[in-house]
C-alpha atoms as a PDB file:
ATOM      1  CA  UNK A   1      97.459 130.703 167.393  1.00  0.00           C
ATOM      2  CA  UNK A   2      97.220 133.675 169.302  1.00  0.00           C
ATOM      3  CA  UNK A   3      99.698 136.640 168.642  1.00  0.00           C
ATOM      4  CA  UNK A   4     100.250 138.896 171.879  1.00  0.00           C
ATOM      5  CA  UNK A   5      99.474 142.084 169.622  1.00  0.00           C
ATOM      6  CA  UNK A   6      96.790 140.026 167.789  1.00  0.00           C
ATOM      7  CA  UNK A   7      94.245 142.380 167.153  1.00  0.00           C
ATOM      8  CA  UNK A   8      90.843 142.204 168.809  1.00  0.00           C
ATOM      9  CA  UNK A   9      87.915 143.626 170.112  1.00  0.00           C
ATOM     10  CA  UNK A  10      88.167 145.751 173.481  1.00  0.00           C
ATOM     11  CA  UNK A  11      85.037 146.631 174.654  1.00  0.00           C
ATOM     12  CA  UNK A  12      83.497 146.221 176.695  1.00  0.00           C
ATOM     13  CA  UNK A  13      85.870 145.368 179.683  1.00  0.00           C
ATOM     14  CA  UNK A  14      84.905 143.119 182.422  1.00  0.00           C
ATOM     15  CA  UNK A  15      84.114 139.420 183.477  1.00  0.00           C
ATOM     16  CA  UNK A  16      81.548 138.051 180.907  1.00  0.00           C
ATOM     17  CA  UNK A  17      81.934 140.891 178.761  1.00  0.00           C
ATOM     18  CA  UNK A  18      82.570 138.676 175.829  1.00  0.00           C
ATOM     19  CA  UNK A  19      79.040 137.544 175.534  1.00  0.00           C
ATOM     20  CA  UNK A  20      78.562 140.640 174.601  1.00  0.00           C
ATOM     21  CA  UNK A  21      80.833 141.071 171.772  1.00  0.00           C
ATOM     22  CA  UNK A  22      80.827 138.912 168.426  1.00  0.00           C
ATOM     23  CA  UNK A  23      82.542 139.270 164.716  1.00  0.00           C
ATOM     24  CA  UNK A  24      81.823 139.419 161.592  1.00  0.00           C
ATOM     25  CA  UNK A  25      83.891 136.535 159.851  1.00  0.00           C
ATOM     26  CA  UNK A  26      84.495 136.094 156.192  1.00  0.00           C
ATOM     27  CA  UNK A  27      81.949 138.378 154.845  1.00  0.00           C
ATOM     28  CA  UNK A  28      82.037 138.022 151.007  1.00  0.00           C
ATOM     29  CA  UNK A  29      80.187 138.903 147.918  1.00  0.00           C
ATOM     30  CA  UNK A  30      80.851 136.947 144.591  1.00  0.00           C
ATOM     31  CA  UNK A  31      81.882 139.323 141.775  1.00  0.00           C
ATOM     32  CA  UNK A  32      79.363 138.987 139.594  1.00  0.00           C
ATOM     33  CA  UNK A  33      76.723 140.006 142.646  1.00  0.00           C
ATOM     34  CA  UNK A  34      78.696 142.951 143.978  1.00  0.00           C
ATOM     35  CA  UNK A  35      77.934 146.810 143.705  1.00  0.00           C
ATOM     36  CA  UNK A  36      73.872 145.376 143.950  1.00  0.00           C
ATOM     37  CA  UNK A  37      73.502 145.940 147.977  1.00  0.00           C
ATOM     38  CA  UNK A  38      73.713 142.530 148.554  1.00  0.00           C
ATOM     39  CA  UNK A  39      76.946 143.470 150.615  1.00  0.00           C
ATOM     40  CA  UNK A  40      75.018 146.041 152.575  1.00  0.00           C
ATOM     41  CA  UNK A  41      71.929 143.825 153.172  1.00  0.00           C
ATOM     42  CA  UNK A  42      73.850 141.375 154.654  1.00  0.00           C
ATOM     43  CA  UNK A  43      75.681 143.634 157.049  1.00  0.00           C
ATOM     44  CA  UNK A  44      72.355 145.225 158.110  1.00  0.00           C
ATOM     45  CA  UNK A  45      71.042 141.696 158.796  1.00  0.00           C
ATOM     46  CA  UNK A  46      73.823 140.857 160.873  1.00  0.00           C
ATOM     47  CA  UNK A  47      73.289 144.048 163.081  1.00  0.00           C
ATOM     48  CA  UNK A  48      69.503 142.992 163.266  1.00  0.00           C
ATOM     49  CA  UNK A  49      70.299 139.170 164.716  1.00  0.00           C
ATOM     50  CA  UNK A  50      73.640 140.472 166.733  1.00  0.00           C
ATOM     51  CA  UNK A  51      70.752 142.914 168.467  1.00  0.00           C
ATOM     52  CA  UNK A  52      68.471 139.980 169.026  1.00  0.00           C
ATOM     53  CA  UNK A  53      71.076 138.189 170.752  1.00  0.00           C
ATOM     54  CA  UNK A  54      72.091 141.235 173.142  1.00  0.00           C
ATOM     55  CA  UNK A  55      75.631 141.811 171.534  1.00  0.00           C
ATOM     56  CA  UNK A  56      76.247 145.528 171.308  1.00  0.00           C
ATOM     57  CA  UNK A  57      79.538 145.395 170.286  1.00  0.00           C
ATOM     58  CA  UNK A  58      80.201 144.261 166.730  1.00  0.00           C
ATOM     59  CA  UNK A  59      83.429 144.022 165.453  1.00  0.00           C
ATOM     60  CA  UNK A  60      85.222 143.162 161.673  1.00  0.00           C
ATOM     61  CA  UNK A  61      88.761 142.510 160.438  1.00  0.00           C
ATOM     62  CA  UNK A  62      89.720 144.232 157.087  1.00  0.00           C
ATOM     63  CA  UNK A  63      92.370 143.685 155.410  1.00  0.00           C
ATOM     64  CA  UNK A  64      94.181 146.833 154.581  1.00  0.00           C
ATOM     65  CA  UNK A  65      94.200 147.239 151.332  1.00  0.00           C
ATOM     66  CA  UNK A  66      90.629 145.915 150.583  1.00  0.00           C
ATOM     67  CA  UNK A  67      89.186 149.854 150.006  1.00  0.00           C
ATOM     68  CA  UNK A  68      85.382 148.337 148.841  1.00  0.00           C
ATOM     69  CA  UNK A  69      85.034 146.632 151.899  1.00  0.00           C
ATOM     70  CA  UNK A  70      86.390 149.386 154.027  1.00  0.00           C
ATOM     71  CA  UNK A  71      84.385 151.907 152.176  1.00  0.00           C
ATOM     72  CA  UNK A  72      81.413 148.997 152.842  1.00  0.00           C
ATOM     73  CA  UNK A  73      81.227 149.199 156.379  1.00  0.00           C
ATOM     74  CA  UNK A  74      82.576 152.554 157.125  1.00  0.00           C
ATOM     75  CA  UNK A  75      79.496 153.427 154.988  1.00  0.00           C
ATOM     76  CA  UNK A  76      77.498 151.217 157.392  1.00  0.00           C
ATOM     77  CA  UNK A  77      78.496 153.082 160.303  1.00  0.00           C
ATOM     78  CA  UNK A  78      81.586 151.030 161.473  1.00  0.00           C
ATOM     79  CA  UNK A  79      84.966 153.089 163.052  1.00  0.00           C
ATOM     80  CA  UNK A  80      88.365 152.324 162.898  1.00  0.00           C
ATOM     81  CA  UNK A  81      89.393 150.701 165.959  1.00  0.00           C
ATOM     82  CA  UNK A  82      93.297 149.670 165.869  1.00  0.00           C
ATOM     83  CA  UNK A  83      95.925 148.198 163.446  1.00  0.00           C
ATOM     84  CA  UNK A  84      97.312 145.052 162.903  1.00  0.00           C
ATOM     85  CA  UNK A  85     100.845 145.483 163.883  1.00  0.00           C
ATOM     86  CA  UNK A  86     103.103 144.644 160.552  1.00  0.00           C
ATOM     87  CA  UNK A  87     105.586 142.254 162.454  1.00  0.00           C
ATOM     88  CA  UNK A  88     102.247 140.084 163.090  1.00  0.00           C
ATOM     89  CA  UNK A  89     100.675 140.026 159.772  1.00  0.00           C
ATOM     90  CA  UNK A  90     104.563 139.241 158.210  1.00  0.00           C
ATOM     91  CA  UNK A  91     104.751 135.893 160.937  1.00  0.00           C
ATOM     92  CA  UNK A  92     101.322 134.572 159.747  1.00  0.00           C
ATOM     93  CA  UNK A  93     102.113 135.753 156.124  1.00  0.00           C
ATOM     94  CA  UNK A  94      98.657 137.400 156.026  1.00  0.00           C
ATOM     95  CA  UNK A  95      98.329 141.062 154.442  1.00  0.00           C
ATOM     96  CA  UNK A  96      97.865 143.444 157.098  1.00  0.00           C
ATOM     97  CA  UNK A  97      94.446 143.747 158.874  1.00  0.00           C
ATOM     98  CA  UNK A  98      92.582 146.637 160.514  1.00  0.00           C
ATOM     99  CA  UNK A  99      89.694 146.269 163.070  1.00  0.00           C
ATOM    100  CA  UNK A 100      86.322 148.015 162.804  1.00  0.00           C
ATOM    101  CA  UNK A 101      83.986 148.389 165.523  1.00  0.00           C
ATOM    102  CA  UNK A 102      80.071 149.028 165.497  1.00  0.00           C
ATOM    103  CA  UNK A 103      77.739 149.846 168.711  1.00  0.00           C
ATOM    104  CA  UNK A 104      74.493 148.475 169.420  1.00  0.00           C
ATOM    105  CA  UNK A 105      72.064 149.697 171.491  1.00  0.00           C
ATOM    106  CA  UNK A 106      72.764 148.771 175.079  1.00  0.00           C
ATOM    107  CA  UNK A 107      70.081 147.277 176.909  1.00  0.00           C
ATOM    108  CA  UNK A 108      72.428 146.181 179.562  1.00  0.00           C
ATOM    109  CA  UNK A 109      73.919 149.435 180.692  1.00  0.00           C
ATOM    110  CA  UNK A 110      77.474 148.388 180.346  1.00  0.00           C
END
């Protein structure tokens, strides 16, 4: 199901410009593990294979009240991109989300 305010990626803008943009999807560290970098290595290997597959824009859903992971890839160079609007999240009876966004280098000059 697609809500009309879902929440996604916007750049870049174009025909075929989703090739160029993927997500990170369910991106979790067991609790025993955490606060050991394991977190950060995996987002850093993600960037490296994204790169090798020409995406340069990487994108992640957070849910809004999850401050380690925020802190986690703000602290890995992701921005805040937009807000889940709170209508949506209440329908699919999901906490709220916000998007972060990452740039890769940009071989294609888009």
């Amino acid at each position: 199901m697609r809500l009309p305010n879902e929440i996604i990626g916007q750049r870049p803008q174009g025909i075929g410009s989703d090739f160029l943009r993927a997500y990170l999807s369910s991106v979790c560290v067991a609790k025993e593990l955490q606060r050991k970098g394991l977190g950060h290595a995996l987002i850093s290997k993600s960037k490296t294979v994204a790169e090798k597959w020409g995406i340069i824009h990487l994108y992640v859903h957070v849910a809004l009240d999850n401050e380690p992971a925020k802190r986690l890839y703000l602290k890995s160079g992701f921005v805040h991109e937009s807000d889940e609007p709170f209508a949506d999240a209440k329908f699919l009876g999901r906490p709220r989300r916000i998007l972060l966004w990452f740039g890769l280098p940009n071989p294609h000059n888009l």
